[in-house]
Protein backbone atom coordinates (compact mmCIF):
# COMPACT_ATOMS: atom_id res chain seq x y z
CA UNK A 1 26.95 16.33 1.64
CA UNK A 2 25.82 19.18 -0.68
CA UNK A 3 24.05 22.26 -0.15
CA UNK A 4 20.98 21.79 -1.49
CA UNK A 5 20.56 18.31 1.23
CA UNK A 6 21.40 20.28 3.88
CA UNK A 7 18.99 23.06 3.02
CA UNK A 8 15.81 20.26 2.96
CA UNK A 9 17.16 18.74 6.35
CA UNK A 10 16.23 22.33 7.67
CA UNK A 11 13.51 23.23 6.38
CA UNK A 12 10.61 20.49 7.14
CA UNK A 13 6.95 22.68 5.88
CA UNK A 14 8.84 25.29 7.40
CA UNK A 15 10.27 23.53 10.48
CA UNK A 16 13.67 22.98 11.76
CA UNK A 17 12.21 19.41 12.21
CA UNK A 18 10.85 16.25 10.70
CA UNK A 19 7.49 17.71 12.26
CA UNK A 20 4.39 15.13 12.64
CA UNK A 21 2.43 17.85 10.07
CA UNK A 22 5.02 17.90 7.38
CA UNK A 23 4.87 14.04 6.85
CA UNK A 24 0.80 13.68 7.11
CA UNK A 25 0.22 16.55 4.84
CA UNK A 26 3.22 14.73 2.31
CA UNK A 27 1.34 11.22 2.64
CA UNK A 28 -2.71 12.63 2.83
CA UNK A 29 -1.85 15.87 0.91
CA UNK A 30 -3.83 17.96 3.64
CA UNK A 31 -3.51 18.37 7.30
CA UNK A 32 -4.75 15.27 9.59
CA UNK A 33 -6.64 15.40 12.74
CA UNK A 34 -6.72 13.03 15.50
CA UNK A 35 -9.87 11.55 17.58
CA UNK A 36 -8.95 10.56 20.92
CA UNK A 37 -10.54 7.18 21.99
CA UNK A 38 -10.85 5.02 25.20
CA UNK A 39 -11.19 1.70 24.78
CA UNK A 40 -12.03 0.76 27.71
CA UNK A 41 -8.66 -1.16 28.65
CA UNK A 42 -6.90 -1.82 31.71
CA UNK A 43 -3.14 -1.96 32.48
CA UNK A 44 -0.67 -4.45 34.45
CA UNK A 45 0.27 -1.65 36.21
CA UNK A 46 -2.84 -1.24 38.07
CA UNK A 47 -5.06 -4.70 38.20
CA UNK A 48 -2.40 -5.88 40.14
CA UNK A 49 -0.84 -8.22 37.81
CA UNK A 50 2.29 -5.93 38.03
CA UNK A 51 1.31 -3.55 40.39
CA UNK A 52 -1.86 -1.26 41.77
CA UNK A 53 -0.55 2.62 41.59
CA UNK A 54 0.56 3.14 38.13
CA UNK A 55 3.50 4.73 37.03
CA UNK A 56 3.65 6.96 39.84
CA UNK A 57 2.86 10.10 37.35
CA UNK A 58 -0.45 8.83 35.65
CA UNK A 59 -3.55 10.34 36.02
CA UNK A 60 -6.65 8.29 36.87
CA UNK A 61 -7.65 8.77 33.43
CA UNK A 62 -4.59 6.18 32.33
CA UNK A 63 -3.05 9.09 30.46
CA UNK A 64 -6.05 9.80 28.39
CA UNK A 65 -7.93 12.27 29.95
CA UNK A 66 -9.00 14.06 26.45
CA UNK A 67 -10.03 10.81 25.51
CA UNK A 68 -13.85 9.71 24.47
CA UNK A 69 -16.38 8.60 26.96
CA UNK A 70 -15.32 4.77 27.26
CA UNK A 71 -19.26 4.06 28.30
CA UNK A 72 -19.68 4.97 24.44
CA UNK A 73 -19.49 2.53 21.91
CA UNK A 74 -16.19 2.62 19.31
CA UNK A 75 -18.18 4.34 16.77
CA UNK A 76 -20.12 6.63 18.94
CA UNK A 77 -17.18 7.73 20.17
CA UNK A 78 -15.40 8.51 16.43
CA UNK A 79 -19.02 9.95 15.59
CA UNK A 80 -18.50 12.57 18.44
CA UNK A 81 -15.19 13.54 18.67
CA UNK A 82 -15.63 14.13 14.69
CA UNK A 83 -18.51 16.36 15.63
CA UNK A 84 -16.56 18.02 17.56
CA UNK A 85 -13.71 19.04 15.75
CA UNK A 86 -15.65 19.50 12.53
CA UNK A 87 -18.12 22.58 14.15
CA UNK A 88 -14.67 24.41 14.68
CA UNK A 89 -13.18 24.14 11.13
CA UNK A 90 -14.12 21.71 7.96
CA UNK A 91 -11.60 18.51 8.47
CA UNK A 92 -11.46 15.61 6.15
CA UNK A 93 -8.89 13.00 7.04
CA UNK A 94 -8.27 11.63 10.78
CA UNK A 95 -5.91 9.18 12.99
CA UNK A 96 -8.32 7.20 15.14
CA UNK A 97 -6.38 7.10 18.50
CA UNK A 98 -6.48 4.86 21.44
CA UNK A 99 -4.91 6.55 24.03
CA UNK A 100 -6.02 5.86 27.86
CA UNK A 101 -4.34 2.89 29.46
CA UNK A 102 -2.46 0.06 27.44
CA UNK A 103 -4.42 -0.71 24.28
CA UNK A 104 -3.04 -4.32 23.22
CA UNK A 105 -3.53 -5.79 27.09
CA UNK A 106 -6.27 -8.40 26.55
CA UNK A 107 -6.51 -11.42 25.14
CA UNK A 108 -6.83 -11.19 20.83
CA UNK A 109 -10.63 -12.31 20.73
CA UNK A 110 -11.68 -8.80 22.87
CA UNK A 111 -9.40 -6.47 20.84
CA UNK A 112 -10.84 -7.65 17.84
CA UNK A 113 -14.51 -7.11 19.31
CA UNK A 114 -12.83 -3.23 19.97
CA UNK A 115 -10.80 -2.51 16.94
CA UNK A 116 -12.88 -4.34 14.32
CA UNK A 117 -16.12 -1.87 15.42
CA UNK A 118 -13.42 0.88 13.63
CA UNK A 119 -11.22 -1.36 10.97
CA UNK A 120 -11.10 -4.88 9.73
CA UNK A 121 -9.44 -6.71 6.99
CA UNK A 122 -12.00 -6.51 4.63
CA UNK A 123 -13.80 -3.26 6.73
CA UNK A 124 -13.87 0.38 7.49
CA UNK A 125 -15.94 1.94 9.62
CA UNK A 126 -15.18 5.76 8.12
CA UNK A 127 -13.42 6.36 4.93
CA UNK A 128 -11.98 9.33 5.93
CA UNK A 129 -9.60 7.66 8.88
CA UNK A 130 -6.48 7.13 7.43
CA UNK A 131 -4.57 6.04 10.57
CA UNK A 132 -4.65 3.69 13.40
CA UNK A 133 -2.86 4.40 16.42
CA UNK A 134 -2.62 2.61 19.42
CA UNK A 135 -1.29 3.24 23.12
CA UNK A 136 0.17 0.88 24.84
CA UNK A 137 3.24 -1.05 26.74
CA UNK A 138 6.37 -3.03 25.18
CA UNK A 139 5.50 -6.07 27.60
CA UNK A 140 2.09 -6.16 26.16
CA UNK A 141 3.00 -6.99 22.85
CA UNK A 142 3.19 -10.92 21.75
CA UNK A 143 3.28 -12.29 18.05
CA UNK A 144 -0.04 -13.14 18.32
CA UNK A 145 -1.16 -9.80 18.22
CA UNK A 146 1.38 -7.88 16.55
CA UNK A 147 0.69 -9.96 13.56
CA UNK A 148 -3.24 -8.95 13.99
CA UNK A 149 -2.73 -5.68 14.10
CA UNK A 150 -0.25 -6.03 10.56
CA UNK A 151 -3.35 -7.59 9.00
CA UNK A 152 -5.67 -4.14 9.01
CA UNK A 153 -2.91 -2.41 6.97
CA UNK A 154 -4.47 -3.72 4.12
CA UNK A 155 -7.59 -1.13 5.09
CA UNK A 156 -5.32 1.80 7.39
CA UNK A 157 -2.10 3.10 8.19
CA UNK A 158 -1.76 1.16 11.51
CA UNK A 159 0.93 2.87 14.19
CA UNK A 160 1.78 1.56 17.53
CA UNK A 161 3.07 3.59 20.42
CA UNK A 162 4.86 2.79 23.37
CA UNK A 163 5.40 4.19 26.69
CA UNK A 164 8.81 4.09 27.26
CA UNK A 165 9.55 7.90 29.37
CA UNK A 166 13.35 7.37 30.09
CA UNK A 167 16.22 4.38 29.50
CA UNK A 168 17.94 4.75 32.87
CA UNK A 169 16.85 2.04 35.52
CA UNK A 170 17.19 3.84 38.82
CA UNK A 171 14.34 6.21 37.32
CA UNK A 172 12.49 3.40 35.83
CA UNK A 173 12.56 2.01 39.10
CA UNK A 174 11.66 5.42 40.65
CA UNK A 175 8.37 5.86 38.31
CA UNK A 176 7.49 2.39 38.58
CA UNK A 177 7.18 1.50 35.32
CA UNK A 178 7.45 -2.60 35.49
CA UNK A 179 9.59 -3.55 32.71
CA UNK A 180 13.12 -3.05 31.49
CA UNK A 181 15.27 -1.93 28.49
CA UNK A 182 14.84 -5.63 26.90
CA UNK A 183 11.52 -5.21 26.96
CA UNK A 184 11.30 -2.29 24.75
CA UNK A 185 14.08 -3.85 22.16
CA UNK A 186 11.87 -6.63 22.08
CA UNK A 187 9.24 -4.78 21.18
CA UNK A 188 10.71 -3.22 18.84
CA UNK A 189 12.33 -5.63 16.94
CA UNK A 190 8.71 -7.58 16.72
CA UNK A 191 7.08 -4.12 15.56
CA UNK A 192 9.63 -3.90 12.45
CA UNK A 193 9.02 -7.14 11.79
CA UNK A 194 5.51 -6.78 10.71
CA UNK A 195 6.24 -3.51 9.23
CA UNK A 196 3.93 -1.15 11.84
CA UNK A 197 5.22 2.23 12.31
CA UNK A 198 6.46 2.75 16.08
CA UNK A 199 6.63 5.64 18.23
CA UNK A 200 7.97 5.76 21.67
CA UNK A 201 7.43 8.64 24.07
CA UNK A 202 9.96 9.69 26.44
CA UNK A 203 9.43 12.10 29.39
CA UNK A 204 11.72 15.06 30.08
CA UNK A 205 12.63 16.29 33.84
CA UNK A 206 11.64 12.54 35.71
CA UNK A 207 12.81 12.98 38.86
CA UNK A 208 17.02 13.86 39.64
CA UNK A 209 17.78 12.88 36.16
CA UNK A 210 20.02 15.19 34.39
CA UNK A 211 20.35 17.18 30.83
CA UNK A 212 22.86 14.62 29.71
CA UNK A 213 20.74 11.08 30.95
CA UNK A 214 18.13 12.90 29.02
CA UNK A 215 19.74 13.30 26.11
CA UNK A 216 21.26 9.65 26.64
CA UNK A 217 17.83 8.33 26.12
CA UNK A 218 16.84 9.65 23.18
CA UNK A 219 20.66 8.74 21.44
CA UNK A 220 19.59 5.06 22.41
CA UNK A 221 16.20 5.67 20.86
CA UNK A 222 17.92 6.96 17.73
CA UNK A 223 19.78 3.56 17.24
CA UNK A 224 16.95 1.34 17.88
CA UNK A 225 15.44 2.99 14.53
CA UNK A 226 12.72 3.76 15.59
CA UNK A 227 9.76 5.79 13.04
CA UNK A 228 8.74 8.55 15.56
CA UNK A 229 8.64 9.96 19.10
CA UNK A 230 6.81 12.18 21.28
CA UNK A 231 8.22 14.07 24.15
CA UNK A 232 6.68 15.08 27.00
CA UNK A 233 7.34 17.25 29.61
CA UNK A 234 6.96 15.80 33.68
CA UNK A 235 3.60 17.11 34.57
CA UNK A 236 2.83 16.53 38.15
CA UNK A 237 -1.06 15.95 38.46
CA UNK A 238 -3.26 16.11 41.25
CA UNK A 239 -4.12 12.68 43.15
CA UNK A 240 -1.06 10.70 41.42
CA UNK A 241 1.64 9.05 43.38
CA UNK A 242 3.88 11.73 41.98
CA UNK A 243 2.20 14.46 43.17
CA UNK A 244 2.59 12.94 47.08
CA UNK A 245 6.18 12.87 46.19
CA UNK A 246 6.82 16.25 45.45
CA UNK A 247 4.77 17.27 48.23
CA UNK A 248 6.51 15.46 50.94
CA UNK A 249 10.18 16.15 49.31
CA UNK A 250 10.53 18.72 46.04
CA UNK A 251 12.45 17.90 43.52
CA UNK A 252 13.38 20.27 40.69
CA UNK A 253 11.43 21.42 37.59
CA UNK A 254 12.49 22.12 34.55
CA UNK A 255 12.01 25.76 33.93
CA UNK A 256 10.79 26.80 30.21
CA UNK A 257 14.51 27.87 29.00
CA UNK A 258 16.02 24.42 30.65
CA UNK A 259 12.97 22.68 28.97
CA UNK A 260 13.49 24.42 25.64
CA UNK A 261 17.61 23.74 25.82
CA UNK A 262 17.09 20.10 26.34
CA UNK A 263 14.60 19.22 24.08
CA UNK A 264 16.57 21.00 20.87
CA UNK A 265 19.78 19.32 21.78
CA UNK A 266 17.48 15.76 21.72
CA UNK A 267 16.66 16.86 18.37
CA UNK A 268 20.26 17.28 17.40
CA UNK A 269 20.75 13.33 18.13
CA UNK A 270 18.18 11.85 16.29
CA UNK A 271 18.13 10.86 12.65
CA UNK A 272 16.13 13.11 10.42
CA UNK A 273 13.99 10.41 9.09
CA UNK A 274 12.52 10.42 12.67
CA UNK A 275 9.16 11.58 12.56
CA UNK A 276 8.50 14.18 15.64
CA UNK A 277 4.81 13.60 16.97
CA UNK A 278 5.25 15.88 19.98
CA UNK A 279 7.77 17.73 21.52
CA UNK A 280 5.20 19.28 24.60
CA UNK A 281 2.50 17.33 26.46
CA UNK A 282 -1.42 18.47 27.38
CA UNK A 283 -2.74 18.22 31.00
CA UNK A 284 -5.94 19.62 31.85
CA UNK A 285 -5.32 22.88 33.66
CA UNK A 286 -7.48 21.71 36.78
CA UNK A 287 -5.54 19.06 37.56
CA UNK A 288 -1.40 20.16 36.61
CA UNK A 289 0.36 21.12 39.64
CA UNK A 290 3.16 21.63 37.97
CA UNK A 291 4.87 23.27 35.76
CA UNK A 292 2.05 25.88 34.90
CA UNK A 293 4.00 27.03 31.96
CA UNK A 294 3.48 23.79 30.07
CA UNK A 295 -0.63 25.24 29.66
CA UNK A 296 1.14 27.62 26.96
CA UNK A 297 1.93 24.95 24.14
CA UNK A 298 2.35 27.52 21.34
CA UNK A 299 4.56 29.67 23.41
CA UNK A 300 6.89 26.26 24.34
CA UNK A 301 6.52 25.36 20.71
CA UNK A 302 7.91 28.69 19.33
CA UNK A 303 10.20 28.65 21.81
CA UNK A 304 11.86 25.58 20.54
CA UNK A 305 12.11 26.74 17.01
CA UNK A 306 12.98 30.10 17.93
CA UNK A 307 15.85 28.67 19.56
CA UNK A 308 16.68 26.87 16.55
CA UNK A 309 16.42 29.31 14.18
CA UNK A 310 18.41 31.62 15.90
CA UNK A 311 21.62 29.15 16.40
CA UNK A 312 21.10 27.36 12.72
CA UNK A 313 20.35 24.02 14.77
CA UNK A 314 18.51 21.24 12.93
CA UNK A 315 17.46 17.76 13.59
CA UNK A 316 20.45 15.56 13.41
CA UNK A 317 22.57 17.65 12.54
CA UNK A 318 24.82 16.02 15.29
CA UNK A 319 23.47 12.84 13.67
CA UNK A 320 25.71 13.79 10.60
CA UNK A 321 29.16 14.13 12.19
C-alpha cells in the first residue's frame, strides 16, 4: 500500500476514524444535524408478543428519551426540534430520526400514515432533510417493507438501524433481547438488497462479557459489511430490569481507561469504509446510575483519539494485515 493511502486512512476531517461528520459534510458539503422523533411505536419486546420487560437495560422511553413528544404530530414534531436547534446556532441540513422503540413494527398501511407525514415518493415534507433514519429490530423487517422504505430514496437518503448490542448468546439471553444471530444476517442481507444504508449498534461492558467477546462482535460485524455502527456504552438506568440486577448482585463496570482501550481496539477491526455514528451513548443524568463518567462525552471522545494519536492507531489498520 503506499504512503500517501495510508496517510488518508488516518486522517478522516481530522480523525483517526471514518467519523459520522467527515462523511455528511463530504456528501451535504456542511455539517448535518439530527431531529429526534417518536413515532409512536411499540415493540415485541414489551406488548407481549415476545415478551413484557424489554431488553432488560431499556428505559421506559424505548431508548428514546431525547426523542419528540409522540402526542405531537410527525411534522410538529420536525417543526420543534428544528426550533430548537436552530435558536442555538443557524443549521441547514438534517437526518429526521426515529428513535424510541422499533420503528418498522406495524403493519405497512400505519407506517405509511407515519413516514409519509415526513417523505413520500413523489413528497417532502422539508427540503432541508436530507436523511431518513429509522430505529428498529432485525426480526421486524419483512420484504414487504424493506422494499417500501427503498421506494422514498427517490426523495431522501433513507438509513436503517438495528439493535443488535452483542453477538454472543449467553448475553443475548442475559439482556433478553428475543432473537438470534440469523436474525440479524437476515436482516442484513434483505437491507443490501434494496440498497438502504445499515447501521447496527453494539453495547460495550453487557454483563460478564469480556474485552476479547467484545471485540469478537464487532470482527463479525466487520464481515457482514455492514455501512456503519454506533457503540454504546452499558448505562444502567433507573426503573429498568437492569438496574434490579445490579442492585441485588454487582457486576463490573467498565472504567473510562477500560472503556477507552476497548473501543480503539474495535476500531482496529473494522474496515475503514465503515462509517462510525457513535462511539459513546447519552442518558439523561437523572436517570444513569451508572457509570457517571459517561455524562462527559467530549472528555470520552478525546479520550479515544487521544489514545490513538498517541500510539499511531487507526481504523482498520488491523483490517489491513
Amino acid at each position: 500500500m503506499n504512503t500517501d493511502a495510508v496517510t488518508q486512512q488516518k486522517n478522516w476531517n481530522g480523525k483517526p476514524y471514518h467519523s459520522l461528520d467527515h462523511m455528511l459534510r463530504e456528501r451535504f458539503g456542511e455539517k448535518v444535524y439530527k431531529v429526534t422523533l417518536n413515532g409512536g411505536m411499540s415493540c415485541p419486546n414489551r406488548d407481549g408478543k415476545l415478551g413484557s420487560r424489554g431488553c432488560i437495560f431499556c428505559s421506559a422511553g424505548g431508548s428514546g428519551d431525547f426523542a419528540a413528544d409522540a402526542e405531537l404530530s410527525v411534522t410538529e414534531q420536525i417543526d420543534s426540534q428544528i426550533a430548537l436547534l436552530s435558536a442555538k446556532r443557524p443549521i441547514h441540513k438534517y437526518i429526521a430520526y426515529f428513535q424510541a422503540n422499533t420503528n418498522t413494527y406495524d403493519t405497512l398501511e400505519n407506517l405509511k400514515k407515519r413516514y409519509e407525514q415526513l417523505v413520500s415518493e413523489n413528497y417532502l415534507y422539508n427540503e432541508n432533510i436530507k436523511v431518513l433514519s429509522i430505529a428498529t429490530r432485525p426480526d421486524c423487517l419483512n420484504e414487504e417493507i424493506v422494499k417500501y422504505l427503498a421506494s422514498l430514496k427517490k426523495k431522501i437518503d433513507v438509513w436503517v438501524e438495528l439493535g443488535f448490542q452483542t453477538m454472543h448468546h449467553s448475553t443475548a439471553i442475559l439482556i433478553n433481547r428475543g432473537y438470534d444471530n440469523v436474525k440479524l444476517e437476515q436482516a442484513v442481507s434483505l437491507l443490501k438488497k434494496y440498497h438502504i444504508t445499515t447501521i447496527v449498534h453494539i453495547i460495550n461492558g453487557l454483563p460478564y462479557e469480556t474485552k476479547d467477546q467484545m471485540i469478537e462482535t464487532v470482527k463479525y460485524l466487520n464481515n457482514l459489511k455492514i455501512d456503519g455502527i454506533k457503540i454504546h456504552m452499558l448505562h444502567i438506568m433507573k426503573d429498568t430490569p437492569l438496574a434490579t440486577m445490579y442492585a441485588n448482585n454487582p457486576f463490573h463496570i467498565l472504567t473510562l481507561n477500560e472503556y477507552v482501550d476497548i473501543v480503539v481496539n474495535q476500531l482496529r477491526y473494522l474496515d475503514e469504509n465503515i462509517v462510525i455514528h457513535r462511539l459513546t451513548g447519552d442518558a439523561p443524568k437523572d436517570l444513569l446510575i451508572e457509570p457517571t463518567w459517561t455524562l462527559k462525552k467530549f472528555v470520552v471522545l478525546n479520550e479515544i483519539d487521544k489514545y490513538m494519536r498517541k500510539n499511531n492507531i487507526y481504523q482498520g489498520d488491523l483490517c489491513l494485515k
